[in-house]
PDB file of N, CA and C in Angstrom:
ATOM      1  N   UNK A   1      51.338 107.023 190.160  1.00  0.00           N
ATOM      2  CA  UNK A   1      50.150 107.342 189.428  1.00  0.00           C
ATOM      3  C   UNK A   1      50.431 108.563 188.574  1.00  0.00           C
ATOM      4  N   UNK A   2      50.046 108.576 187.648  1.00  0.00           N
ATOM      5  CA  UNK A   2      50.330 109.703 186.314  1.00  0.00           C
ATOM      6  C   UNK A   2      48.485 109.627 185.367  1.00  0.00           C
ATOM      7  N   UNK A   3      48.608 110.789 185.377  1.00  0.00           N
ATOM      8  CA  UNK A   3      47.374 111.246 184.175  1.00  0.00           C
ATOM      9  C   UNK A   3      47.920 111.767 182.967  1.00  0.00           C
ATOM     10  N   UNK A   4      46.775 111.784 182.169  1.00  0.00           N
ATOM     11  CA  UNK A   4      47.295 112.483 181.154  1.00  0.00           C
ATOM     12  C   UNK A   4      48.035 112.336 180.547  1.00  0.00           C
ATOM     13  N   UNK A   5      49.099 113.542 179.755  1.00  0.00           N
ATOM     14  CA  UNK A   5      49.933 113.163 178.733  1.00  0.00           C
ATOM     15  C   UNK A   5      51.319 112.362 179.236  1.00  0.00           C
ATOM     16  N   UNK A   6      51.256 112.603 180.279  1.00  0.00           N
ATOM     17  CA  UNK A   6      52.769 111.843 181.258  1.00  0.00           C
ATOM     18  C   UNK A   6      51.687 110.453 181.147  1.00  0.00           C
ATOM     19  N   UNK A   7      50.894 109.994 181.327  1.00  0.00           N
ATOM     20  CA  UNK A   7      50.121 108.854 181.462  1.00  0.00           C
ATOM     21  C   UNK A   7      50.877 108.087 179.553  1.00  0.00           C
ATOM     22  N   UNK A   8      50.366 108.542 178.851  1.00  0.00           N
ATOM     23  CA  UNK A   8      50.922 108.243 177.760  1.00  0.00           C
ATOM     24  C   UNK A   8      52.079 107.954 177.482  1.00  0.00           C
ATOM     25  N   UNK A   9      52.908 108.784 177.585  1.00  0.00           N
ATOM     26  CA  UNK A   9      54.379 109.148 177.668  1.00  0.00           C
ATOM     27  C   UNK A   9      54.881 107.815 178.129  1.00  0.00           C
ATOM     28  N   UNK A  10      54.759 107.603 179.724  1.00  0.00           N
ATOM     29  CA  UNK A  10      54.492 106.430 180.297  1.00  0.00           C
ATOM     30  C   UNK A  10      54.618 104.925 180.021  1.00  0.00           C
ATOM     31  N   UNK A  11      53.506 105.268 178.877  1.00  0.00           N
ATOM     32  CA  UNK A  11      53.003 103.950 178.124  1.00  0.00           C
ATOM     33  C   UNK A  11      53.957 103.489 177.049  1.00  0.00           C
ATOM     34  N   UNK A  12      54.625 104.615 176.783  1.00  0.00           N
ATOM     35  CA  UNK A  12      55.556 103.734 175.688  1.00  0.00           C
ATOM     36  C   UNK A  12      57.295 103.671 176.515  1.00  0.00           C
ATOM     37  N   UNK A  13      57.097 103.441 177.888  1.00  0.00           N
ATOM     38  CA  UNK A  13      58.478 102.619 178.498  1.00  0.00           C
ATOM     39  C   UNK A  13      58.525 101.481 178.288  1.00  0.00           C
ATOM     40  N   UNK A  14      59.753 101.052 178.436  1.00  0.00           N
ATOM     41  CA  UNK A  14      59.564  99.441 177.799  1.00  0.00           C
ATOM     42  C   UNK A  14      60.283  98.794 179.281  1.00  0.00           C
ATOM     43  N   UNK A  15      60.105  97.333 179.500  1.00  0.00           N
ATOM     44  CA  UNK A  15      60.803  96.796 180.595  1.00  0.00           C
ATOM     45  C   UNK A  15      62.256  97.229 180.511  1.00  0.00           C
ATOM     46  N   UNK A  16      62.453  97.359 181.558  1.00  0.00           N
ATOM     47  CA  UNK A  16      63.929  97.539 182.071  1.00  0.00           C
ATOM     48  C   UNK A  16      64.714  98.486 181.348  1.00  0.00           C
ATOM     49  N   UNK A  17      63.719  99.157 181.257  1.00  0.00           N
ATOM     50  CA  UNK A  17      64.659 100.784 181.134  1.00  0.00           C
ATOM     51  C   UNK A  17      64.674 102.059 181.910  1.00  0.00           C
ATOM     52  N   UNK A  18      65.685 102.265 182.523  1.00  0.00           N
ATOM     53  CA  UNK A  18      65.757 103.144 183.521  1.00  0.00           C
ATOM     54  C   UNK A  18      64.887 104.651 183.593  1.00  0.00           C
ATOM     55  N   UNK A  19      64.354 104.901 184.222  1.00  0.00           N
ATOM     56  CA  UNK A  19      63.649 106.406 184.083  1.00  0.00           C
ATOM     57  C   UNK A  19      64.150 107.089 185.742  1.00  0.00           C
ATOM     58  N   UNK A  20      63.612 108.675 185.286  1.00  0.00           N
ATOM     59  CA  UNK A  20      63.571 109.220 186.441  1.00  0.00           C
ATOM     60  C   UNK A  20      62.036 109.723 186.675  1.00  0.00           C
ATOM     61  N   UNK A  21      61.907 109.957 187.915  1.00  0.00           N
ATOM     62  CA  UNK A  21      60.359 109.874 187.987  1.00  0.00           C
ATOM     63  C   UNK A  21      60.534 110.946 189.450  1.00  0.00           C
ATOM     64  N   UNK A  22      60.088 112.312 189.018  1.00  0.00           N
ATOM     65  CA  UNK A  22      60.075 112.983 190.287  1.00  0.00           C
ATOM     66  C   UNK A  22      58.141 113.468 190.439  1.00  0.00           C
ATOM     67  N   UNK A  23      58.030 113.664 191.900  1.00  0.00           N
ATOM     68  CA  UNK A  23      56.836 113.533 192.451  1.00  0.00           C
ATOM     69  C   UNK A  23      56.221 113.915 193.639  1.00  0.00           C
ATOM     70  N   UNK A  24      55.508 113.638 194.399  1.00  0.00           N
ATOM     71  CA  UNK A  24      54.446 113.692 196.067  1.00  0.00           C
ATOM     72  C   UNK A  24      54.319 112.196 196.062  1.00  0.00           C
ATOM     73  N   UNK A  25      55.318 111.520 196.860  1.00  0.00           N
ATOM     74  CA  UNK A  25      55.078 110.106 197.868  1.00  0.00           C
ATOM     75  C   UNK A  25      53.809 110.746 198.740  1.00  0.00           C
ATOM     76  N   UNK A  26      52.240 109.860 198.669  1.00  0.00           N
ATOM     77  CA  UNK A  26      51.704 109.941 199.534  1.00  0.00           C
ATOM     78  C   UNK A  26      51.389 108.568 200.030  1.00  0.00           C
ATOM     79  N   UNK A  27      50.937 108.739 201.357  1.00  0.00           N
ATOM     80  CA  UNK A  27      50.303 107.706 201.933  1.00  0.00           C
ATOM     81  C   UNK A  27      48.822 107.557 202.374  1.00  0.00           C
ATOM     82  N   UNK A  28      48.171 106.074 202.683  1.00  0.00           N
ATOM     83  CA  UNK A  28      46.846 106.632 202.621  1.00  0.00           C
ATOM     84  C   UNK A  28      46.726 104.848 203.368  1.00  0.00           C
ATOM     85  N   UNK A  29      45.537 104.698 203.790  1.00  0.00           N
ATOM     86  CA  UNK A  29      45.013 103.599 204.431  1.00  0.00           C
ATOM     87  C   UNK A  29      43.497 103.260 204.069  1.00  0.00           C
ATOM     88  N   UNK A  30      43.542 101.851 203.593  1.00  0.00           N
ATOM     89  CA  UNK A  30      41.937 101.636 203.573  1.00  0.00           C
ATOM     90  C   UNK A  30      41.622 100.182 203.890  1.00  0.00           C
ATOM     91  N   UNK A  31      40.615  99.836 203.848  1.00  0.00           N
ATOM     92  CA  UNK A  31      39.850  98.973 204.466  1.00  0.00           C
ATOM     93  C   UNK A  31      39.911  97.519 203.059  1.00  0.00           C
ATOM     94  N   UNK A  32      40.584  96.730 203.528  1.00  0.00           N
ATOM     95  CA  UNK A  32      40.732  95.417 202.167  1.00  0.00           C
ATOM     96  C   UNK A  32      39.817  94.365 202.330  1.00  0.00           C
ATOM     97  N   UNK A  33      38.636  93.673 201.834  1.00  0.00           N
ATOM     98  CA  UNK A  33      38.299  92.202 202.286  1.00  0.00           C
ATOM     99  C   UNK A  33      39.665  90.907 201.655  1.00  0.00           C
ATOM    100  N   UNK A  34      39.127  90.409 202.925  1.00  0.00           N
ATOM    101  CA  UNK A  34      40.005  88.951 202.756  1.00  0.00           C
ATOM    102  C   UNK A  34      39.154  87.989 202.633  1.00  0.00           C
ATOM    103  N   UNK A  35      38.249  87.934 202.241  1.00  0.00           N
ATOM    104  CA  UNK A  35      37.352  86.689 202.272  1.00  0.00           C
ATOM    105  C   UNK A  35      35.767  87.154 202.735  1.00  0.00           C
ATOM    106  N   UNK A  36      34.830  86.351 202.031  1.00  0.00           N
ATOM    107  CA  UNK A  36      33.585  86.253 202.017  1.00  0.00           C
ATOM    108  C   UNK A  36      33.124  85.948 203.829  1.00  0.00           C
ATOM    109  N   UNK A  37      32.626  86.877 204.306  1.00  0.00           N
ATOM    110  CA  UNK A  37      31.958  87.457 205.817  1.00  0.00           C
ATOM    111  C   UNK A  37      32.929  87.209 206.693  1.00  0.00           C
ATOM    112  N   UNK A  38      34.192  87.959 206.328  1.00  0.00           N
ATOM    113  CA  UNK A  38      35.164  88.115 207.019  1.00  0.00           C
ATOM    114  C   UNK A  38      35.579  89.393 207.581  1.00  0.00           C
ATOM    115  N   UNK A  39      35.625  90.499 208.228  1.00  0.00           N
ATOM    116  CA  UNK A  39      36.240  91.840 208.391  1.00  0.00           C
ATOM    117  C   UNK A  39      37.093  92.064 207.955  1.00  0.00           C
ATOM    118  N   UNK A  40      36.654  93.197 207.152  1.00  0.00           N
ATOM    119  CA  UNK A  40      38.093  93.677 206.136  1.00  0.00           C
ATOM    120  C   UNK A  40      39.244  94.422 207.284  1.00  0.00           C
ATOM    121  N   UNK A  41      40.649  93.980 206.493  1.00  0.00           N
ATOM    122  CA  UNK A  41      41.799  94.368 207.112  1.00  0.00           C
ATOM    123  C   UNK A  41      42.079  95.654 206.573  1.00  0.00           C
ATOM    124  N   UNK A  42      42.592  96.569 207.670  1.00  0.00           N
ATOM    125  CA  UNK A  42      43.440  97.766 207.626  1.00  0.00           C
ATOM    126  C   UNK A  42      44.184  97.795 206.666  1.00  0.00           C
ATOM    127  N   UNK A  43      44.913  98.147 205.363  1.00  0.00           N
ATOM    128  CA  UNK A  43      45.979  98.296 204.479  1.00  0.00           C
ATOM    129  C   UNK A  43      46.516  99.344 204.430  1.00  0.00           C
ATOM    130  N   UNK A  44      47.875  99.537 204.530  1.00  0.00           N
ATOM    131  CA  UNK A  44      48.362 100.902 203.923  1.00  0.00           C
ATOM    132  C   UNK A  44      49.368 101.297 203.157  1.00  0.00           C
ATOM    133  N   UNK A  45      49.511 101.747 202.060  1.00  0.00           N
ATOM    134  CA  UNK A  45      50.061 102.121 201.215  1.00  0.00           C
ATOM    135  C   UNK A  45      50.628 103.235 200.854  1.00  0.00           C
ATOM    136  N   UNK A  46      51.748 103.100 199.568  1.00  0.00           N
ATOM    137  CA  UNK A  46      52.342 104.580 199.564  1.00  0.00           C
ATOM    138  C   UNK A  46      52.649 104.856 197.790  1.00  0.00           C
ATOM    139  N   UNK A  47      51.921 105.988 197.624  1.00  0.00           N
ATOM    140  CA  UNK A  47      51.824 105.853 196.236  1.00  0.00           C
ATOM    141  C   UNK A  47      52.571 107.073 195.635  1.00  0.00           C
ATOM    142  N   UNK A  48      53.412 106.553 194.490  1.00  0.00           N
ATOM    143  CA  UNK A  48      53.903 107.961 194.012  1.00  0.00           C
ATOM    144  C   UNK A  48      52.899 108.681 193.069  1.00  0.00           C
ATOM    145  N   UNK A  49      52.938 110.065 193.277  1.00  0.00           N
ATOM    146  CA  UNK A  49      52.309 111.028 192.689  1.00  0.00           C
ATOM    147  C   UNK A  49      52.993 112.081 191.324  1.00  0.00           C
ATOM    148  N   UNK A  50      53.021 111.156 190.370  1.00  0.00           N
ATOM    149  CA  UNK A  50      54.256 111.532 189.336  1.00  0.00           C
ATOM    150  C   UNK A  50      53.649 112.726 188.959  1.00  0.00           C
ATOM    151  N   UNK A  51      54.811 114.281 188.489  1.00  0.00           N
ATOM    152  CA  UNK A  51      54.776 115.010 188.174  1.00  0.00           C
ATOM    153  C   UNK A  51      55.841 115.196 186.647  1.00  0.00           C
ATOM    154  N   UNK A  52      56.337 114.300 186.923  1.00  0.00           N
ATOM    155  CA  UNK A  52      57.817 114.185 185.408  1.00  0.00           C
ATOM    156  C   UNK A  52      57.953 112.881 185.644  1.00  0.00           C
ATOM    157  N   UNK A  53      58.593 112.622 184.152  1.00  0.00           N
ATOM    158  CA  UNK A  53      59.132 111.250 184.151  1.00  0.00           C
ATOM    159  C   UNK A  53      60.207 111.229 182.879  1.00  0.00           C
ATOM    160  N   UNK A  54      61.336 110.752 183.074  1.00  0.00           N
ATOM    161  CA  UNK A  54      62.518 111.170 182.063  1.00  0.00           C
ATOM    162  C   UNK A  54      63.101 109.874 181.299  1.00  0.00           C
ATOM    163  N   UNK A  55      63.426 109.421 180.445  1.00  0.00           N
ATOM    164  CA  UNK A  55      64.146 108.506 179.971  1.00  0.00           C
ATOM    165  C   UNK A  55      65.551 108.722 180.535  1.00  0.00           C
ATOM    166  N   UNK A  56      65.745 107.419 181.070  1.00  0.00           N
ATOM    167  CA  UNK A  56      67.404 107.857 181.311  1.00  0.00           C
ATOM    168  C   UNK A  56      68.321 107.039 180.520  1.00  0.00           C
ATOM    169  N   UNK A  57      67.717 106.226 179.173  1.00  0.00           N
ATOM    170  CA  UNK A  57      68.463 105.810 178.230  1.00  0.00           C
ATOM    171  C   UNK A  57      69.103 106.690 177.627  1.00  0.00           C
ATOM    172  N   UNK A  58      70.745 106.750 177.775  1.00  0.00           N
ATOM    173  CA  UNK A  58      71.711 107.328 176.801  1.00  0.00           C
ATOM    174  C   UNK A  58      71.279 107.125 175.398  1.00  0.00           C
ATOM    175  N   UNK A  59      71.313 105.961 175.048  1.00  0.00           N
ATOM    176  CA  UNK A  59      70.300 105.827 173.383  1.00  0.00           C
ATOM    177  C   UNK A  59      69.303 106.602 173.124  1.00  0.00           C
ATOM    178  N   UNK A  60      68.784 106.795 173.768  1.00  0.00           N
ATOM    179  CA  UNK A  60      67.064 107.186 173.058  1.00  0.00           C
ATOM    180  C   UNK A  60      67.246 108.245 172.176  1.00  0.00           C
ATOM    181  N   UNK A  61      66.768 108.226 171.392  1.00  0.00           N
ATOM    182  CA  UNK A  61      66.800 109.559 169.809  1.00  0.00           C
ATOM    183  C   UNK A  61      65.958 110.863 170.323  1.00  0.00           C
ATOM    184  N   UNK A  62      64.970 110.568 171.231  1.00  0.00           N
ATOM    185  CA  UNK A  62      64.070 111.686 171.606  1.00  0.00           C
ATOM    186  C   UNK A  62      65.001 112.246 173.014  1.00  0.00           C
ATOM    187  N   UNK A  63      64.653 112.938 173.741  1.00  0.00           N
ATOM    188  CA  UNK A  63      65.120 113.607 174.970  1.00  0.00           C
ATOM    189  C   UNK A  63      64.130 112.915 175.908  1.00  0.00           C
ATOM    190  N   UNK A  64      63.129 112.389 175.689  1.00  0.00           N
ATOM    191  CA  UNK A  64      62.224 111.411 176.961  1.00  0.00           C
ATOM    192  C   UNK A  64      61.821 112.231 178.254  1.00  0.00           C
ATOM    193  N   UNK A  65      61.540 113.419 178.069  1.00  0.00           N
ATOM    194  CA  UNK A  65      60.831 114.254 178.696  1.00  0.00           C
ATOM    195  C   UNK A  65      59.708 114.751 178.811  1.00  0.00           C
ATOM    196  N   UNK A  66      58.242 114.261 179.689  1.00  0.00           N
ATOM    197  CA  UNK A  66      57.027 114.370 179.780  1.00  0.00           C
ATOM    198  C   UNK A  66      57.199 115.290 180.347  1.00  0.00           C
ATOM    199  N   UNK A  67      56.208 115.708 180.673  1.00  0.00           N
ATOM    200  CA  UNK A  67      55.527 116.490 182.005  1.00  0.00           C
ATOM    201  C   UNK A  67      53.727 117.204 182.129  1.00  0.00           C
TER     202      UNK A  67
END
């Protein structure tokens, strides 16, 4: 997850191009439905908490450095 100008930044990666992405891995648990009057299931997840994100294309003309 990224806000802001790294949110942007972001937006213009293209498939399959390598980045670096440093951050806070958190984890967190919530409650999912599976179906109409069914009890929702336990889920848990682990989300990165991006603080940078780098182009690691040798090509790129810019330096590909958010933050």
């Amino acid at each position: 997850m990224v806000w802001g100008g790294l949110a942007r930044f972001a937006q213009t990666l293209k498939k399959g191009e390598h980045v670096y992405v440093s951050g806070e891995l958190r984890y967190r648990d919530y409650d999912k439905e599976v179906g109409k009057g069914k009890d929702p299931v336990k889920t848990a997840v682990a989300e990165i908490h991006g603080a940078e994100i780098r182009r690691l294309d040798p090509r790129a003309s810019e330096d590909g450095t958010a933050t």
